[in-house]
Every structure is written in structure tokens, then in C-alpha cells.
Protein backbone atom coordinates (compact mmCIF):
# COMPACT_ATOMS: atom_id res chain seq x y z
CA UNK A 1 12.56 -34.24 11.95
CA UNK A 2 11.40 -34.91 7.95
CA UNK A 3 12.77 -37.47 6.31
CA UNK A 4 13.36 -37.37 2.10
CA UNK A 5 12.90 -40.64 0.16
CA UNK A 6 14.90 -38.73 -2.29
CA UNK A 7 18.34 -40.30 -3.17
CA UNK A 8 21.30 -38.40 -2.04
CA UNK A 9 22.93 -37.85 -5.57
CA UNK A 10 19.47 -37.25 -7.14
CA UNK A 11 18.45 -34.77 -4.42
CA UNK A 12 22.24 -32.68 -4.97
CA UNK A 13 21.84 -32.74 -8.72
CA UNK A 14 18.01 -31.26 -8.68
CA UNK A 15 19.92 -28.21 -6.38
CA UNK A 16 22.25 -27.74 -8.51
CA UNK A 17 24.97 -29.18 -7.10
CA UNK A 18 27.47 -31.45 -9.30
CA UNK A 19 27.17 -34.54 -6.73
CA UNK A 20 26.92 -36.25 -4.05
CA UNK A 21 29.59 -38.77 -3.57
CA UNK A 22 31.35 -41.25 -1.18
CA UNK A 23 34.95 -41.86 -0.60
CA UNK A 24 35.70 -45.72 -1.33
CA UNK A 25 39.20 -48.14 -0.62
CA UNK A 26 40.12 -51.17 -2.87
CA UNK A 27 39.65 -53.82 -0.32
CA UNK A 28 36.07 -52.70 0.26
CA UNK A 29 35.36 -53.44 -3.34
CA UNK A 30 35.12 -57.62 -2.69
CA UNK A 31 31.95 -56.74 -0.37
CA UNK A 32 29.22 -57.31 -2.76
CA UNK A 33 26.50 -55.55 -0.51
CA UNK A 34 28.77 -52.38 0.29
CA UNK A 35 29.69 -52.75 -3.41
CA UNK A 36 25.94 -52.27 -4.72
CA UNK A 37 25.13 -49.15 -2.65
CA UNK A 38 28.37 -47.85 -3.95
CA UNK A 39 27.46 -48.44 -7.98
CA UNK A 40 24.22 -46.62 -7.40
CA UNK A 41 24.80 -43.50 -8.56
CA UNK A 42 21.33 -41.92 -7.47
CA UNK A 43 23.03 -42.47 -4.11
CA UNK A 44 26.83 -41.72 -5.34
CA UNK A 45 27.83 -39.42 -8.10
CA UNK A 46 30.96 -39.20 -7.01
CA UNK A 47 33.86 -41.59 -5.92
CA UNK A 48 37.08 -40.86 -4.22
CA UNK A 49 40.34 -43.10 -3.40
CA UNK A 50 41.04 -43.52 0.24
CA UNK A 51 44.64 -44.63 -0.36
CA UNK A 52 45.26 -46.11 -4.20
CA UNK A 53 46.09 -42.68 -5.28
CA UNK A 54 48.63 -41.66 -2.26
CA UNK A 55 52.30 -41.23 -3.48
CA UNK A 56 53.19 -44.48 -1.02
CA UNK A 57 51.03 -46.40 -3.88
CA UNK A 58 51.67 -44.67 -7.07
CA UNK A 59 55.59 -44.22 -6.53
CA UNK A 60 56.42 -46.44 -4.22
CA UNK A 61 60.00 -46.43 -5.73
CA UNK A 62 61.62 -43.65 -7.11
CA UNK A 63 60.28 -43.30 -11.04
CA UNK A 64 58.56 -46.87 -10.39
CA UNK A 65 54.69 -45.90 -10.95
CA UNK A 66 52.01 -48.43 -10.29
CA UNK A 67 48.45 -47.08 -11.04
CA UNK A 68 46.92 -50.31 -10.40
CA UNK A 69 44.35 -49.28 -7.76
CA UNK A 70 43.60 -46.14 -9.22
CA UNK A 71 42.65 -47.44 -12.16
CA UNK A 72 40.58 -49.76 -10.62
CA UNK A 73 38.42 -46.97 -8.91
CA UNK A 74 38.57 -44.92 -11.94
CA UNK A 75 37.05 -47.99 -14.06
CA UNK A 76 34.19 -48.35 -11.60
CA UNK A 77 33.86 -44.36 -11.61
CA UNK A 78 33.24 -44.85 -15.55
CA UNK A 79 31.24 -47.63 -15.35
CA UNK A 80 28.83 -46.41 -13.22
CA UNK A 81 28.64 -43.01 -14.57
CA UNK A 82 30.19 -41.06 -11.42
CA UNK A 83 32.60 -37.92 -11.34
CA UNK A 84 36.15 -38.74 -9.56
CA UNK A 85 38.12 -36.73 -7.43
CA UNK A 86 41.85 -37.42 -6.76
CA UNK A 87 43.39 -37.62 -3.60
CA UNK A 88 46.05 -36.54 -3.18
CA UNK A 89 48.80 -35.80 -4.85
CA UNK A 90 51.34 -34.39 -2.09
CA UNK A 91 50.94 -34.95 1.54
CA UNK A 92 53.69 -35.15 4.39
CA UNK A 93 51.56 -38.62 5.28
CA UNK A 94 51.90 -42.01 3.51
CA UNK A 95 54.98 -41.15 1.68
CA UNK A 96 57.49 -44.09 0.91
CA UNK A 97 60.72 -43.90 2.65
CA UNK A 98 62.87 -42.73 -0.19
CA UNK A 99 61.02 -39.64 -0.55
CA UNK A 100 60.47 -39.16 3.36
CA UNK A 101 64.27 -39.91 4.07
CA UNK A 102 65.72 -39.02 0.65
CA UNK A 103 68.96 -36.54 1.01
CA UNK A 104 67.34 -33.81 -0.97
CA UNK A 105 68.41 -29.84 -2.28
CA UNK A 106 65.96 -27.72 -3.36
CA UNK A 107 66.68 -28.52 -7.01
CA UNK A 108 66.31 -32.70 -6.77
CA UNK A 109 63.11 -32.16 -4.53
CA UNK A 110 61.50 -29.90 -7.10
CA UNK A 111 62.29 -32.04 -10.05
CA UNK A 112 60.84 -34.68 -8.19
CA UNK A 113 57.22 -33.36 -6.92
CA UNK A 114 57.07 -31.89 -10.68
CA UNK A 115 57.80 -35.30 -11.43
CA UNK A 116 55.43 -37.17 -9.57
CA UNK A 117 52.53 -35.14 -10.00
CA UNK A 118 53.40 -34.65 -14.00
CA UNK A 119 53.42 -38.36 -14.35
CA UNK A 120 50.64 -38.72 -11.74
CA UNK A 121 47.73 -36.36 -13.27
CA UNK A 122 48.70 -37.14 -17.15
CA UNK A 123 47.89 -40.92 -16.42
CA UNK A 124 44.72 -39.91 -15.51
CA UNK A 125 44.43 -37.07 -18.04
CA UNK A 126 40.32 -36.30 -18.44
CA UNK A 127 39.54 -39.03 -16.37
CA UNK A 128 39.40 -36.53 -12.92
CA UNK A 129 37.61 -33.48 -11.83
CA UNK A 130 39.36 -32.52 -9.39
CA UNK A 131 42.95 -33.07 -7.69
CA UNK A 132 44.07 -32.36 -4.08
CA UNK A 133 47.01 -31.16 -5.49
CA UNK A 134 48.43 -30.41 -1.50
CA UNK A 135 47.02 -32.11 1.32
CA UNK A 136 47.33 -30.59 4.78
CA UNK A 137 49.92 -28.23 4.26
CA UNK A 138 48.99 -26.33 7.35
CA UNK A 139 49.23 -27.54 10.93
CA UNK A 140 45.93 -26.59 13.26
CA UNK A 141 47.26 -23.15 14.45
CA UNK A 142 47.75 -21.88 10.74
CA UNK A 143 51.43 -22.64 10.57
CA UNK A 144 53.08 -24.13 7.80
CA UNK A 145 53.57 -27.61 9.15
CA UNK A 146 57.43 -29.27 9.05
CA UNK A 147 57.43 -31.70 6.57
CA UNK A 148 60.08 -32.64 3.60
CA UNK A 149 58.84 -30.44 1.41
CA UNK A 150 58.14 -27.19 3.19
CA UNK A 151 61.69 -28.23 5.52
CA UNK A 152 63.25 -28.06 1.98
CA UNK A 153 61.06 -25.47 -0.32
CA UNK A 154 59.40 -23.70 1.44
CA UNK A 155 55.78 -22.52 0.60
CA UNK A 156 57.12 -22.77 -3.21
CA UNK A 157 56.54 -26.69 -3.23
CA UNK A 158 53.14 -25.97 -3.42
CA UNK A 159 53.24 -23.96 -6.20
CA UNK A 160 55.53 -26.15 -7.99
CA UNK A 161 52.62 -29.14 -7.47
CA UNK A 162 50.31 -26.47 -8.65
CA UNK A 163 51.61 -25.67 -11.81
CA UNK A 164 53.20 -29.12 -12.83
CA UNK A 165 49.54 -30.65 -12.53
CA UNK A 166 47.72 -27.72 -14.36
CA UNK A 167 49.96 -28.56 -17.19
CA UNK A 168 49.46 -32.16 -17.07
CA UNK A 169 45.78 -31.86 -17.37
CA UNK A 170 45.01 -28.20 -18.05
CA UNK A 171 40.69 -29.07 -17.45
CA UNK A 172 41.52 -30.91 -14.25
CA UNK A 173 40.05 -28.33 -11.19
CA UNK A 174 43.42 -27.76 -8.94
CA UNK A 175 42.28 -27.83 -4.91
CA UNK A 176 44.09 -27.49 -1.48
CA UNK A 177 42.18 -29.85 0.95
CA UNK A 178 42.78 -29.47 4.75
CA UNK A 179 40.68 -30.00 7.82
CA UNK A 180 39.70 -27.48 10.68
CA UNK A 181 38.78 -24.49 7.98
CA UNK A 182 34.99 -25.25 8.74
CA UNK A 183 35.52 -23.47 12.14
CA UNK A 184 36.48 -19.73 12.76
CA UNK A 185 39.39 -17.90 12.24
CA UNK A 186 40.48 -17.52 15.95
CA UNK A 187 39.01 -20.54 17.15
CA UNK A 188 39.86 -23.86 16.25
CA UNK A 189 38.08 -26.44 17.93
CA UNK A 190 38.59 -30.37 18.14
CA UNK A 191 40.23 -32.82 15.37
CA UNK A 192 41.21 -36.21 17.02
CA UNK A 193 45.07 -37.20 16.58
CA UNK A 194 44.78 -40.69 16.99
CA UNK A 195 42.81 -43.48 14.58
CA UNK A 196 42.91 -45.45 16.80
CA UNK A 197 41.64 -44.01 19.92
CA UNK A 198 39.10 -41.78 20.44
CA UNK A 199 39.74 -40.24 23.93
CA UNK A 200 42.91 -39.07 22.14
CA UNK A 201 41.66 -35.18 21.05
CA UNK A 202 43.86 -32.81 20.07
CA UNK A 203 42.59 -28.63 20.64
CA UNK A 204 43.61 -26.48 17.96
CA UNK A 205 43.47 -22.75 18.84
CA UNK A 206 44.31 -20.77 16.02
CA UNK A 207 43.49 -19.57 12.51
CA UNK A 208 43.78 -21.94 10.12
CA UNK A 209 41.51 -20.58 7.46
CA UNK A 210 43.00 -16.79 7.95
CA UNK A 211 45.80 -18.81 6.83
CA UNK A 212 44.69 -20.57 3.80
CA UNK A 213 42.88 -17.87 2.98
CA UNK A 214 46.27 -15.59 2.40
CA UNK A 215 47.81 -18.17 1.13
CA UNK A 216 45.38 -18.34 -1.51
CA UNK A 217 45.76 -14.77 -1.88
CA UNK A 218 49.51 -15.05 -2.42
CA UNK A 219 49.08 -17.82 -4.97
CA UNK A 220 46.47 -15.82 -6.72
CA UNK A 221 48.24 -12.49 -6.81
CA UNK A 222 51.97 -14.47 -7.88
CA UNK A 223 49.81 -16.58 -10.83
CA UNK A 224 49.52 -19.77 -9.57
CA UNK A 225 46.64 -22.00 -10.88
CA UNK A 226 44.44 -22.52 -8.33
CA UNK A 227 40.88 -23.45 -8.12
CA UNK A 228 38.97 -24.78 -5.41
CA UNK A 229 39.83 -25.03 -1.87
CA UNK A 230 38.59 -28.76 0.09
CA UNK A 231 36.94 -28.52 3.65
CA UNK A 232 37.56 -31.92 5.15
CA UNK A 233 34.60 -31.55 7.80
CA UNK A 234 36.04 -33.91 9.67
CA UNK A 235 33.34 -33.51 12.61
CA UNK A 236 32.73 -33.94 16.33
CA UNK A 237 29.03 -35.04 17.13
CA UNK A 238 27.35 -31.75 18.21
CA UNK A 239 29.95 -29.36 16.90
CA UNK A 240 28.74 -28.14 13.59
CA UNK A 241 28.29 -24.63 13.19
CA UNK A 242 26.54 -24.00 9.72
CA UNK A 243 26.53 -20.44 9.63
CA UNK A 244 30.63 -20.92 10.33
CA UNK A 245 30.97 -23.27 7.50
CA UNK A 246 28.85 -21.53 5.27
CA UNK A 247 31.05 -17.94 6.41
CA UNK A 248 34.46 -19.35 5.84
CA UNK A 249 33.24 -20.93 2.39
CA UNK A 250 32.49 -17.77 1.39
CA UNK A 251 36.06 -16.29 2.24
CA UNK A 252 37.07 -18.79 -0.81
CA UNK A 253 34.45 -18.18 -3.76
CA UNK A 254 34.80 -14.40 -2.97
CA UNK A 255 37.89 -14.69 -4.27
CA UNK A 256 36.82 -16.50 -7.36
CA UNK A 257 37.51 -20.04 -5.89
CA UNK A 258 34.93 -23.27 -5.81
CA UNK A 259 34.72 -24.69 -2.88
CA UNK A 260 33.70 -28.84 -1.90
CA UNK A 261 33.03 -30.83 1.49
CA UNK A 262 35.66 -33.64 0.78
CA UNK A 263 35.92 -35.98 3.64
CA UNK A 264 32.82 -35.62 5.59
CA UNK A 265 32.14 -37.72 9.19
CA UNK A 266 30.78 -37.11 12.60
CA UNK A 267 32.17 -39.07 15.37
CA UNK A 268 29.97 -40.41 18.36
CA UNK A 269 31.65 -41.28 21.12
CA UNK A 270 30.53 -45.04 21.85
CA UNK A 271 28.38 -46.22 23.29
CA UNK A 272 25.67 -45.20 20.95
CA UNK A 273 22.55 -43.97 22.16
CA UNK A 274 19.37 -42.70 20.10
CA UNK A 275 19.89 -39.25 20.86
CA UNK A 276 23.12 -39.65 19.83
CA UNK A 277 21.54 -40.95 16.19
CA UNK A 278 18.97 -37.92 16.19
CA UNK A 279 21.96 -35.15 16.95
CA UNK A 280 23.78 -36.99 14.26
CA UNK A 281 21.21 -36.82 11.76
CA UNK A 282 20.81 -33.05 12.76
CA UNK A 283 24.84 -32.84 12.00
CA UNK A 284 24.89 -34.11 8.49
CA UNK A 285 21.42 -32.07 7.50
CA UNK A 286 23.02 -28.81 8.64
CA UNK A 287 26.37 -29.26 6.80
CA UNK A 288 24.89 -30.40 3.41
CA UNK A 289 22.43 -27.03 3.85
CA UNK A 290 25.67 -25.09 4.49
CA UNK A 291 26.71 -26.38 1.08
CA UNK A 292 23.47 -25.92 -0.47
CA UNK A 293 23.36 -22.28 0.58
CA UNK A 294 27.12 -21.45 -1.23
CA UNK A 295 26.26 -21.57 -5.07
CA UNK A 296 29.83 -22.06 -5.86
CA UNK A 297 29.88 -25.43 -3.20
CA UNK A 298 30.26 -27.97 -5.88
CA UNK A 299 29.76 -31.36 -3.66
CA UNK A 300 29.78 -33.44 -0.55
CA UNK A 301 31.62 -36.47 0.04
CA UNK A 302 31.35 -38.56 2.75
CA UNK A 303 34.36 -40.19 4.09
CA UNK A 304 33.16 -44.08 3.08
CA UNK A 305 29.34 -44.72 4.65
CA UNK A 306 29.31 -48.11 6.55
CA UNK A 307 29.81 -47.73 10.26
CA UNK A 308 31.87 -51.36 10.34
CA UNK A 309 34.45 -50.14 8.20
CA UNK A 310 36.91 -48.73 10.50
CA UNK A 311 37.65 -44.77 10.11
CA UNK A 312 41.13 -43.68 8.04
CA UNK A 313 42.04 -40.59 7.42
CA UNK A 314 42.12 -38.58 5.58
């Protein structure tokens, strides 16, 4: 198999692509080695926060903001010349316990996702590229997963983070980011439930991107601002199907959408062996083609790069 001496940022810009970036987390940021392949932007043209810009950190109390680690991520995004994505600004994970255990009606809740994300995406007005507005708002069979918001909303919380962060930043690109929409329609295959073990697998069967795509479609068709849709790629080693990714990709830009691989890894089961490496490599070439081969696939990120950091998602 070739090898490129090209860097990885260098090598997406010259196809046209806007970068090639990294997810990143505070605490990694005392490392000085991890720290200078991160600043190299002819490796990295793109950053992403892990955690600093999860509601648990921004609003840990109710109208009690702190963007200190954002900022910090968006300073070295500046310095260094890269483009920043957001993440994210509504999940049902990482939420601080007044939100998650709040005694809410459909009016408080609204007023305060509008709130948050108002508050949220004018801090960092022209700053970032793109948001994930709504993170995971599907479980793996396409259902709308039980969470505060959709327990209390419905689907219309998701418009209401929609529209509160288009008018906050009007040039900031508005995504949905979720995992399992790389693989087909009626067949969901493997996303692990547990961090912290990796025997512990979960099978999704069911049609998660038939659902995102009509849920696009409804947003679309009621108004909504909507841009770009994420595809986690969370992977399995020896599970990528390019010509899957590169299909369900296409579901989105037909309808007028950019799409982005957000959180991209490829687990090996340990121990590690050299064909393990080589299948791997294989992995990663095939899903950055995918993305090459969609003219309207803005970027890959890779969920962080050094193998001793340990996985969090997402």
C-alpha cells in the first residue's frame, strides 16, 4: 500500500476540501509533544472541543456561563490559523443536574435551550464554522431517543436550537451530528456502549439515516435553518463500507445540505497485531476517499490522534 509524505491538512486543501482537522481536550494541551503536532496546521486545519464546549461546562448553573475552556481552544484555533467547529450545543449527555432534573413545561424548557444556545453561539460570534447545534437526537433504530428535551418538546426542541443559534450568528453553518448514518438504511451495524470496555457492543438494526434524512426533510419543508448534517464514523476495524458512506452522504447534499466526518476512529480490539495496523490503515484511506468523492464533504476530523489518550465520546 502507497504511502504520501504529504501532510494531512495540506493534502485536503489541494482537493478541495476545507480541512483536515483533529478533535483536542484542555488537559491534553500541557503535553508539549502532543501539543506541537496539534499547532501544525499542515497536519490540522481544524480543531474541535472534546468537552469545554458541552452545556455541563458552559452552564453549569442555571444563567452562570463559564467559557473558559472554549476560549482557550478557540485562542489556539486563531493562533495557529485553524477553522473551529463547536460541539455541541444540546445533547441528552453531559448535562448538569439542574437541567437533567429541572421540573420543566414546555414553555421554561424552550426559553431555556433558546437561552443557552443564544448566549452560547453569540460568545463565539465569527469565531466558529460550524455548530452541532443537536447531538444524537436519534437512538440506533431511528427513534427519537427519551431524553429531557424530546420527553418535554418533542421534535420542536430541535428546531428551537436551530433557529435560536442561526440568529445568534447568522454565518455560523448549523449541523445535526449523530453516529451510525455511515451504514445503510436497514442495517445498522456495531457502535460500542461502553468507554470503558470493549467486549461491551451494542447491535443496532434499524434505519437511522432514513430517519435523519426525513427529519431533515421536515425541517427543510417547515423553514428551519439547517445546513450540514455530521457523520460521527465512529468505526469498527474492518467495517467500513465506502460506497455506503459515500451513498448515504449523498442522501444529505441532494437535498442541498454539506455534509463532514466529525468524530472519526477505528477500534482494534487489543492485542494489536500488524495486520491489524495494515487493515487499519486500509480503514482510514477508504473513509477519507469516501469524503473526497462527495464535493459537498467539507472535512474530516479525527476524534484526538494519540493512541495513549484514552477514547471519549463523542
Amino acid at each position: 500500500m502507497a504511502t504520501s509524505t504529504v501532510a494531512l491538512n495540506v493534502a485536503a486543501k489541494a482537493a478541495g476540501k476545507l480541512y483536515f482537522g483533529s478533535a483536542t481536550d484542555n488537559r491534553k494541551l500541557n503535553d508539549p509533544a502532543y501539543l506541537s503536532i496539534l499547532k501544525d496546521t499542515d497536519i490540522f486545519g481544524q480543531l474541535t472541543p472534546e468537552n469545554s464546549m458541552k452545556w455541563d461546562a458552559i452552564e453549569p448553573q442555571r444563567n452562570v456561563f463559564n467559557f473558559t475552556g472554549g476560549d482557550q481552544i478557540v485562542a489556539l484555533a486563531e493562533e495557529t490559523g485553524k477553522v473551529m467547529r463547536g460541539h455541541a450545543l444540546v445533547w441528552f449527555q453531559q448535562l448538569p443536574d439542574w437541567v437533567m432534573y429541572g421540573t420543566w413545561t414546555s414553555e421554561t424548557l424552550t426559553s431555556v435551550v433558546e437561552n443557552h444556545v443564544r448566549t452560547q453561539v453569540s460568545h463565539y460570534r465569527g469565531k466558529i464554522y460550524a455548530w452541532d447545534v443537536v447531538n444524537e437526537p436519534f437512538n440506533g433504530n431511528g427513534t427519537m431517543r427519551a431524553d429531557v428535551f424530546h420527553n418535554t418538546l418533542g421534535k420542536s426542541y430541535i428546531s428551537t436550537a436551530l433557529r435560536a443559534a442561526r440568529a445568534a450568528d447568522p454565518n455560523a453553518k448549523l449541523y445535526l451530528n449523530d453516529y451510525d448514518l455511515e451504514y445503510a438504511g436497514k442495517l445498522g451495524k456495531l457502535f460500542f456502549s461502553s468507554l470503558d470496555n470493549d467486549k461491551a457492543l451494542s447491535s443496532h438494526i434499524g434505519p437511522k439515516v432514513d430517519a435523519m434524512v426525513q427529519l431533515v426533510e421536515d425541517l427543510l419543508a417547515a423553514g428551519v435553518p439547517i445546513d450540514g448534517i455530521g457523520f460521527q464514523c465512529h468505526y469498527i476495524l474492518g467495517q467500513v463500507d465506502p460506497y455506503q458512506l459515500r451513498t448515504n452522504m449523498e442522501r444529505f447534499t441532494a437535498l442541498g445540505l454539506e455534509v463532514a466526518v466529525t468524530e472519526l476512529d477505528d477500534r482494534i480490539p487489543l492485542p494489536v497485531t500488524d495486520a491489524d495496523l495494515y487493515q487499519q490503515k486500509s480503514d482510514y484511506m477508504a473513509i477519507v476517499q469516501s469524503c473526497m468523492t462527495v464535493p459537498r464533504c467539507v472535512g474530516v476530523t479525527v476524534w484526538d490522534f494519540p493512541d495513549k489518550v484514552p477514547l471519549q465520546l463523542p
